[in-house]
C-alpha atoms as a PDB file:
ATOM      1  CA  UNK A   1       0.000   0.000   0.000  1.00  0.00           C
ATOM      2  CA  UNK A   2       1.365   3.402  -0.870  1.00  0.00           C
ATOM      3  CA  UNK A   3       1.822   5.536   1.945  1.00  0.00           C
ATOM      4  CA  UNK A   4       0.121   8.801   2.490  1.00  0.00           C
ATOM      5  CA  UNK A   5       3.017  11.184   2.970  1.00  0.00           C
ATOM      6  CA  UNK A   6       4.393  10.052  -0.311  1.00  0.00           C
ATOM      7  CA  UNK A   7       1.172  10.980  -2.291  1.00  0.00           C
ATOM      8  CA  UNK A   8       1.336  14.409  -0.538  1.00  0.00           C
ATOM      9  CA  UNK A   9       4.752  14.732  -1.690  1.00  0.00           C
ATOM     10  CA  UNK A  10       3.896  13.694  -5.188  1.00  0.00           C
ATOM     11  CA  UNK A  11       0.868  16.258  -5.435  1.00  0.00           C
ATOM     12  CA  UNK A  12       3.366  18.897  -3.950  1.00  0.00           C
ATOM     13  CA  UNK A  13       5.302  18.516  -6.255  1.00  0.00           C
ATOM     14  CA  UNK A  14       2.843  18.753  -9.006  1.00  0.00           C
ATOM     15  CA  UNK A  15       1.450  21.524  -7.828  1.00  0.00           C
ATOM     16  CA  UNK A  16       4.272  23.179  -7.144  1.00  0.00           C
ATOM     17  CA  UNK A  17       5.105  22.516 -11.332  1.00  0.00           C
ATOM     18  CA  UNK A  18       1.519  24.088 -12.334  1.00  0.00           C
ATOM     19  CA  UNK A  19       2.604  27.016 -10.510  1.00  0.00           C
ATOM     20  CA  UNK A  20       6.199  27.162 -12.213  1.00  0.00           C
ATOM     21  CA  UNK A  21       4.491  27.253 -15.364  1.00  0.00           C
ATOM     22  CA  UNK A  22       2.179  29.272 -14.749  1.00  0.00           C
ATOM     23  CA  UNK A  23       4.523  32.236 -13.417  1.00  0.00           C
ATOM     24  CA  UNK A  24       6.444  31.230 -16.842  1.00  0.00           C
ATOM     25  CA  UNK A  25       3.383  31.925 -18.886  1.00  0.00           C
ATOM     26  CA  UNK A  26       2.934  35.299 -17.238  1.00  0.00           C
ATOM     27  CA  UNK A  27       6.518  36.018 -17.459  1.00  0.00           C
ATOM     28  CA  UNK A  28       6.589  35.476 -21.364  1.00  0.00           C
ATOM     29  CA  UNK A  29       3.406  37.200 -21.672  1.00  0.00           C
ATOM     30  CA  UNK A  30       4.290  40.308 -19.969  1.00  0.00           C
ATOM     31  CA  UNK A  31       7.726  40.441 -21.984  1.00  0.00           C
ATOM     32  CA  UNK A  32       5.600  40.047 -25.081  1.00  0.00           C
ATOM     33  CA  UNK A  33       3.595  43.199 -23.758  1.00  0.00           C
ATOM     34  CA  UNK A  34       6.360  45.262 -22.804  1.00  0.00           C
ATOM     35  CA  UNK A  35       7.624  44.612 -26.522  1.00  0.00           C
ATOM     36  CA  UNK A  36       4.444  45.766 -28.136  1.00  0.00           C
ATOM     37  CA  UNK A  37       4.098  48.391 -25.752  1.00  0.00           C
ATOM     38  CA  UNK A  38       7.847  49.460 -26.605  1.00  0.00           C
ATOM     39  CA  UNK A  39       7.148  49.319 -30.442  1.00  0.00           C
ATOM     40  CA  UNK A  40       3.789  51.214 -30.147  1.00  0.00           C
ATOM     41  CA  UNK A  41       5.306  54.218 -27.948  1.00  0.00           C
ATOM     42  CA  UNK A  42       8.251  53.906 -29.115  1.00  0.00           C
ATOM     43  CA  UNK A  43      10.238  55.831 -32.532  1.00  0.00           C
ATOM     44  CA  UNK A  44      13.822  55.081 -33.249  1.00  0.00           C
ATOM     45  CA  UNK A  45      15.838  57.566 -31.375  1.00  0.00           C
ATOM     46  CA  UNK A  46      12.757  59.684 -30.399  1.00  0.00           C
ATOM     47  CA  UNK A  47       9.750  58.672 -27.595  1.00  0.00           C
ATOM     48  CA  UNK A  48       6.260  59.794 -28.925  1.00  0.00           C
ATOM     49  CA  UNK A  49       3.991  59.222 -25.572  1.00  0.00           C
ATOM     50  CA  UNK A  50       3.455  59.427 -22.700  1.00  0.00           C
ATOM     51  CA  UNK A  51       6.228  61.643 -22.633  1.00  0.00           C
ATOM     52  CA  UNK A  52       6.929  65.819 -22.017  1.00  0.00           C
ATOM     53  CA  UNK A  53       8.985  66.251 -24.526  1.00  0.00           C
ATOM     54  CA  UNK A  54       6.324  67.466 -27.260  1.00  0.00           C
ATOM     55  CA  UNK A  55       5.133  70.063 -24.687  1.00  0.00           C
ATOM     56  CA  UNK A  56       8.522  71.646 -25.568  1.00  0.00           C
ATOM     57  CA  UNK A  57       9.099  74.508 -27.226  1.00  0.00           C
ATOM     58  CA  UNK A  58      12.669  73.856 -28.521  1.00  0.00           C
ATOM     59  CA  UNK A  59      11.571  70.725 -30.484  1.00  0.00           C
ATOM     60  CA  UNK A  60       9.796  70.545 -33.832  1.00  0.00           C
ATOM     61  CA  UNK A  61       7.083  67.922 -34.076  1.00  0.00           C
ATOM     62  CA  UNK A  62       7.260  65.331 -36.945  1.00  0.00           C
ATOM     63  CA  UNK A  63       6.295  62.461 -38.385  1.00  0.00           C
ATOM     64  CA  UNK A  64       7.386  59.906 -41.246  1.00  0.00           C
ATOM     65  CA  UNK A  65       4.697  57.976 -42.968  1.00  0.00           C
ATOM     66  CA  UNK A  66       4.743  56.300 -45.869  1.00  0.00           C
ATOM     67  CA  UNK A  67       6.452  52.841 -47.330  1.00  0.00           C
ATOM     68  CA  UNK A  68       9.145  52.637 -44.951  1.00  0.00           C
ATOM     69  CA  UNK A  69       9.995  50.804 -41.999  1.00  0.00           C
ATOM     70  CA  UNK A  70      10.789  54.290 -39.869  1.00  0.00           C
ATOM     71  CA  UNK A  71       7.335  55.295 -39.430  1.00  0.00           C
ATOM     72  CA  UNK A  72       6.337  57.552 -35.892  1.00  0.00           C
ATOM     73  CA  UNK A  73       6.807  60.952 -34.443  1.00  0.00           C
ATOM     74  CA  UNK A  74      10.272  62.527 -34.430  1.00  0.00           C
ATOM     75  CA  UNK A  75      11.406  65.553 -32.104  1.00  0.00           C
ATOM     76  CA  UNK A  76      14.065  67.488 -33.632  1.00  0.00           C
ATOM     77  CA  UNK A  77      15.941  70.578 -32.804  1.00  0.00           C
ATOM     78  CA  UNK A  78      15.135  73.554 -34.718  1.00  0.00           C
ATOM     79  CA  UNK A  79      18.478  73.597 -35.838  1.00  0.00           C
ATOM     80  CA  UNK A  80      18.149  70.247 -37.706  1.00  0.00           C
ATOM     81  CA  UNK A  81      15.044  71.316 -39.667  1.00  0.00           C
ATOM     82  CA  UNK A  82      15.323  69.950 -43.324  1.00  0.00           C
ATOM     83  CA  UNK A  83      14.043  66.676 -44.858  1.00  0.00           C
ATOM     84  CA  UNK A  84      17.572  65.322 -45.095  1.00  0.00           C
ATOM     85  CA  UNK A  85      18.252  66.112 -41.229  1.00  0.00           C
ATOM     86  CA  UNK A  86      14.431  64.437 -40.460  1.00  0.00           C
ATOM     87  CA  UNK A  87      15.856  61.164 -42.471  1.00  0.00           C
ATOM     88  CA  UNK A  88      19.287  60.359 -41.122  1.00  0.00           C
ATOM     89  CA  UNK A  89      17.372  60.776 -37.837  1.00  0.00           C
ATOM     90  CA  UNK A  90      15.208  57.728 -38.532  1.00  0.00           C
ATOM     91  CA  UNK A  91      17.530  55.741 -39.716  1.00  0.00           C
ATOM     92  CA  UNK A  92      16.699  56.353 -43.875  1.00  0.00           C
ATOM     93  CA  UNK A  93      20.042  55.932 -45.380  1.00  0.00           C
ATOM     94  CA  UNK A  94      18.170  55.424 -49.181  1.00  0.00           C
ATOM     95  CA  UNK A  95      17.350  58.637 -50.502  1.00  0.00           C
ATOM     96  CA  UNK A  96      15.621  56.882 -53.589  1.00  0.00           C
ATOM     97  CA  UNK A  97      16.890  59.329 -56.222  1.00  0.00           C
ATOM     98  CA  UNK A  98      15.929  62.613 -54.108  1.00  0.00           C
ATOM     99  CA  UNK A  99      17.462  65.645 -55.418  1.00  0.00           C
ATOM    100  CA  UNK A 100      19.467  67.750 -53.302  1.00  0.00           C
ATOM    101  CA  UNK A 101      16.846  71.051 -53.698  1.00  0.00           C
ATOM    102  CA  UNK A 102      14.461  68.730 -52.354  1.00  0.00           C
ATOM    103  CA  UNK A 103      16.171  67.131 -49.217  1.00  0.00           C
ATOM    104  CA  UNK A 104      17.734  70.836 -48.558  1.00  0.00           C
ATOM    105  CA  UNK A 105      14.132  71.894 -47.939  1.00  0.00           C
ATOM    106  CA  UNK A 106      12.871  73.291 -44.510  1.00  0.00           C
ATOM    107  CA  UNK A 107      10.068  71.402 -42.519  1.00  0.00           C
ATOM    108  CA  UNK A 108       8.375  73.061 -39.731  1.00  0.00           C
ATOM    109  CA  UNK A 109       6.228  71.905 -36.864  1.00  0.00           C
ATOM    110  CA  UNK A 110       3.824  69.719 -37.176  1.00  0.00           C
ATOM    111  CA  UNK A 111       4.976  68.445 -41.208  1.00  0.00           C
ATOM    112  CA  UNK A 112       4.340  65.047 -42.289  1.00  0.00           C
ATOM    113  CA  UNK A 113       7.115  63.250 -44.447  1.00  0.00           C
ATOM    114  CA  UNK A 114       5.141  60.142 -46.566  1.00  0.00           C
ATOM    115  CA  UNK A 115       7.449  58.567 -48.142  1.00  0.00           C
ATOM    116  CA  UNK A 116       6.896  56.542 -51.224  1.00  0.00           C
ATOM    117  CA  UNK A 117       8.651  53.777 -53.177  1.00  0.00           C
ATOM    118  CA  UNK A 118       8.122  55.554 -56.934  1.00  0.00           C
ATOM    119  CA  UNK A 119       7.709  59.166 -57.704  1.00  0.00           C
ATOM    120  CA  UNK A 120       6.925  61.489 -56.550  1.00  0.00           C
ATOM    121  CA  UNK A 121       9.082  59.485 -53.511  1.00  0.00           C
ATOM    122  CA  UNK A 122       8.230  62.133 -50.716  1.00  0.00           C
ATOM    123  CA  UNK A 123       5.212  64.104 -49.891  1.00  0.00           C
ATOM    124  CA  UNK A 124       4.966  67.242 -47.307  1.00  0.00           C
ATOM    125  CA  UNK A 125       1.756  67.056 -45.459  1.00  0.00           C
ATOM    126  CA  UNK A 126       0.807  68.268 -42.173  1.00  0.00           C
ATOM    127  CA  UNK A 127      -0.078  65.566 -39.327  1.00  0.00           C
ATOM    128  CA  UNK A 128      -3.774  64.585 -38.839  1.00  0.00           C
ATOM    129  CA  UNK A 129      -5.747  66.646 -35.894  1.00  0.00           C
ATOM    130  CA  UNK A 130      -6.097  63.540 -34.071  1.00  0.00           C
ATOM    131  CA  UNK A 131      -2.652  62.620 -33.773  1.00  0.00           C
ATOM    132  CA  UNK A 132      -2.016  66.662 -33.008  1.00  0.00           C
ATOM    133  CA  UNK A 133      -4.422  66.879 -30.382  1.00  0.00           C
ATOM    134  CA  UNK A 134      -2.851  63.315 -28.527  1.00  0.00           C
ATOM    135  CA  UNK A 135       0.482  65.589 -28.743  1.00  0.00           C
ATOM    136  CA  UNK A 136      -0.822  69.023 -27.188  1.00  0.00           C
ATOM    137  CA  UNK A 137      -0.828  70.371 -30.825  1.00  0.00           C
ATOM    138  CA  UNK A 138      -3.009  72.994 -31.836  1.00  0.00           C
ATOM    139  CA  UNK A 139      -5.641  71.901 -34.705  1.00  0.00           C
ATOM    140  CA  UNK A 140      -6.271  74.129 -38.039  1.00  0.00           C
ATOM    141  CA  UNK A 141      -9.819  75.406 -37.229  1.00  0.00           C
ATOM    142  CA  UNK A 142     -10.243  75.859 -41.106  1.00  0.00           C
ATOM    143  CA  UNK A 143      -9.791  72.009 -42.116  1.00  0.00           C
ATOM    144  CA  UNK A 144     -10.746  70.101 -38.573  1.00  0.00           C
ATOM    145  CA  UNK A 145     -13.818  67.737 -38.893  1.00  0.00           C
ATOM    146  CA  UNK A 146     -17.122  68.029 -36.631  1.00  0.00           C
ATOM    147  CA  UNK A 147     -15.640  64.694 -35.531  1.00  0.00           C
ATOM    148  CA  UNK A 148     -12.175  65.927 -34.758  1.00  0.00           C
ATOM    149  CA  UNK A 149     -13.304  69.580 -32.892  1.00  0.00           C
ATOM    150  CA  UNK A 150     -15.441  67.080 -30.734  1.00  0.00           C
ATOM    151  CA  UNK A 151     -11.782  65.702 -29.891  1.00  0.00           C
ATOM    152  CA  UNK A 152     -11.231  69.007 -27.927  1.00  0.00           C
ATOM    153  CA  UNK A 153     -12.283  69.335 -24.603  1.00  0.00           C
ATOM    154  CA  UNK A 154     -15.063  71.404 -23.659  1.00  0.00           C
ATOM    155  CA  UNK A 155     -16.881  70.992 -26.984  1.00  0.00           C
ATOM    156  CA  UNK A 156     -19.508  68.807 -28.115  1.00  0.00           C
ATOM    157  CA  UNK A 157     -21.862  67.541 -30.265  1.00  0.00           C
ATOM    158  CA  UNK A 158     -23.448  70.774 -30.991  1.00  0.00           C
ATOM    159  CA  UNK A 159     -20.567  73.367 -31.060  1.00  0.00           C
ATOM    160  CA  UNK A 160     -18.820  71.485 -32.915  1.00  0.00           C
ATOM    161  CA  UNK A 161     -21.526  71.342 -35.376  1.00  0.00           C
ATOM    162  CA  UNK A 162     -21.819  75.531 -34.871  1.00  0.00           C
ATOM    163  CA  UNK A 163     -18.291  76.063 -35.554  1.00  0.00           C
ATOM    164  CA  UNK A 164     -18.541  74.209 -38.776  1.00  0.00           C
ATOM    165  CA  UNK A 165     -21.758  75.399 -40.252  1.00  0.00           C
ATOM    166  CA  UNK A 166     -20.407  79.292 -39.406  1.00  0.00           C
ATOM    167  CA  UNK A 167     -17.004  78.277 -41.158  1.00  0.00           C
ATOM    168  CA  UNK A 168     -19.247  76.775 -44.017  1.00  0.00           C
ATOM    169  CA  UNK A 169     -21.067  80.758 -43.943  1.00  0.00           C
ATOM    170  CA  UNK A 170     -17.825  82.359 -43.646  1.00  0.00           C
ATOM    171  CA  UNK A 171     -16.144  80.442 -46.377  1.00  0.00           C
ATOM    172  CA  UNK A 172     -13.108  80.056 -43.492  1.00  0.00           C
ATOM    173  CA  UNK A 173     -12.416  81.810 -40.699  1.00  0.00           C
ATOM    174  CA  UNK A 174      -9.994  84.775 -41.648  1.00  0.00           C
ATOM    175  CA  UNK A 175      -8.958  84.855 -37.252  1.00  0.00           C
ATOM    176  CA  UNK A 176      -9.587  82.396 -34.537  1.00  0.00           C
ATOM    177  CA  UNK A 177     -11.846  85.319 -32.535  1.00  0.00           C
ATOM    178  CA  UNK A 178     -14.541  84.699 -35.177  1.00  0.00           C
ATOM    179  CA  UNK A 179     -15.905  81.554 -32.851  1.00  0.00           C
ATOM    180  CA  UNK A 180     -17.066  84.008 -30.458  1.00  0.00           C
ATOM    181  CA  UNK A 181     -19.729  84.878 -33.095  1.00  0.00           C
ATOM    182  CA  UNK A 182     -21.824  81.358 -32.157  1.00  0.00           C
ATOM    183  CA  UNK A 183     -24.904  81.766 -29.779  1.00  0.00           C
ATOM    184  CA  UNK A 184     -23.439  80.731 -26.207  1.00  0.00           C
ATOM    185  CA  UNK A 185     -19.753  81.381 -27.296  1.00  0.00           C
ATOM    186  CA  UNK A 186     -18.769  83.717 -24.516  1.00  0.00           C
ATOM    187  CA  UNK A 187     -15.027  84.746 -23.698  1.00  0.00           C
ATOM    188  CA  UNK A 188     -14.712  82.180 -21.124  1.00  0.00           C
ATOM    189  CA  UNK A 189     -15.239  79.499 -23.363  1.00  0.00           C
ATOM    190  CA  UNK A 190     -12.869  80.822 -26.152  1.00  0.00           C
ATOM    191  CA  UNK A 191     -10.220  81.571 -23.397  1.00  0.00           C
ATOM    192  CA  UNK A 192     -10.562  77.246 -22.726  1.00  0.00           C
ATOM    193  CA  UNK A 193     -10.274  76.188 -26.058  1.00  0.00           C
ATOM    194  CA  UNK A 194      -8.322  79.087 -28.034  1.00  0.00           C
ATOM    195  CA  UNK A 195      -5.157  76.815 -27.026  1.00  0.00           C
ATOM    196  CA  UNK A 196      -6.382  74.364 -29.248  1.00  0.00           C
ATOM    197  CA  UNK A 197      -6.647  75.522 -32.202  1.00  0.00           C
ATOM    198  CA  UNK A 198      -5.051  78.032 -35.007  1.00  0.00           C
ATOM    199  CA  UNK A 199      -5.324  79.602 -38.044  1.00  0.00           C
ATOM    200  CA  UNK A 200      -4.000  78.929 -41.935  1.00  0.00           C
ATOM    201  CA  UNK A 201      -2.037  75.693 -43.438  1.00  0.00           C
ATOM    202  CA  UNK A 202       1.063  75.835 -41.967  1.00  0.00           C
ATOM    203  CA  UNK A 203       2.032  77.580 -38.500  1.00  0.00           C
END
């Protein structure tokens, strides 16, 4: 007959194995988070969040998009502010027949580098109001969406909707002081959400 204290040993033991590989399971999960997490938040020599650093006003805001590998949000100094600086940054050593005129030129704050495999090979945009917004960038009251203005806080469904109908009237806003023209637009409210937002294409 088997004795008892050797069964208790042997379902120790066992259990103390389910519990081994169990913490292993959790380890190589969370390491497999942390990766992601690192790869999500995380551009090749720059953070993009959480971090302070795009609350700064010596940096210039940018991002890479495109057919490349190097895609994210890229803080660089205002002294290195030309395509060419923007791609040794990231890591693009291929300039894919680029001519110097074109990596010579300047890109300011909030510019958007897509980057192509044919021509035209590189496109200037500006980044999108969502991303701008998740960055404490101000949004172009001229070209947001109802959808994006509802990203700001303080204003809903229905000013939103104001501010775009009176652009729609105004065929643009010509100054960001023409909001206080909606019903219920007061200086208080401006003074919250003037932060977010600007005027014209580029700022």
């Amino acid at each position: 007959m088997m004795p008892l204290n050797w069964i208790k040993k042997v379902k120790t033991n066992a259990e103390g194995q389910i519990y081994g590989a169990c913490i292993l399971v959790l380890a190589v999960a969370l390491i497999y988070f942390v990766k992601m997490s690192f790869q999500l938040f995380y551009v090749p020599g720059r953070f993009l969040l959480p971090c302070n650093e795009s609350t700064r006003p010596d940096r210039l805001i940018v991002e890479i998009a495109g057919e490349t590998n190097r895609k994210g949000i890229y803080f660089l100094s205002p002294q290195k502010a030309k395509i060419n600086d923007l791609l040794l940054t990231a890591g693009i050593a291929e300039k894919r027949g680029l001519d110097k005129g074109l990596l010579n030129r300047s890109i300011i704050n909030g510019d958007r580098i897509v980057i192509y495999y044919n021509d035209p090979y590189i496109k200037l945009e500006r980044i999108d109001s969502e991303t701008r917004l998740a960055l404490d960038m101000p949004v172009d009251i001229n070209s947001v969406t109802v959808e994006e203005l509802m990203l700001i806080p303080g204003i809903g469904f229905k000013t939103a909707s104001a501010i775009s109908e009176l652009r729609e009237k105004k065929r643009g806003f010509s100054k960001v002081e023409d909001l206080k023209a909606i019903n219920g637009f007061g200086e208080k409210k401006f003074d919250s959400i003037k932060g977010y937002i600007y005027i014209g294409d580029r700022e």
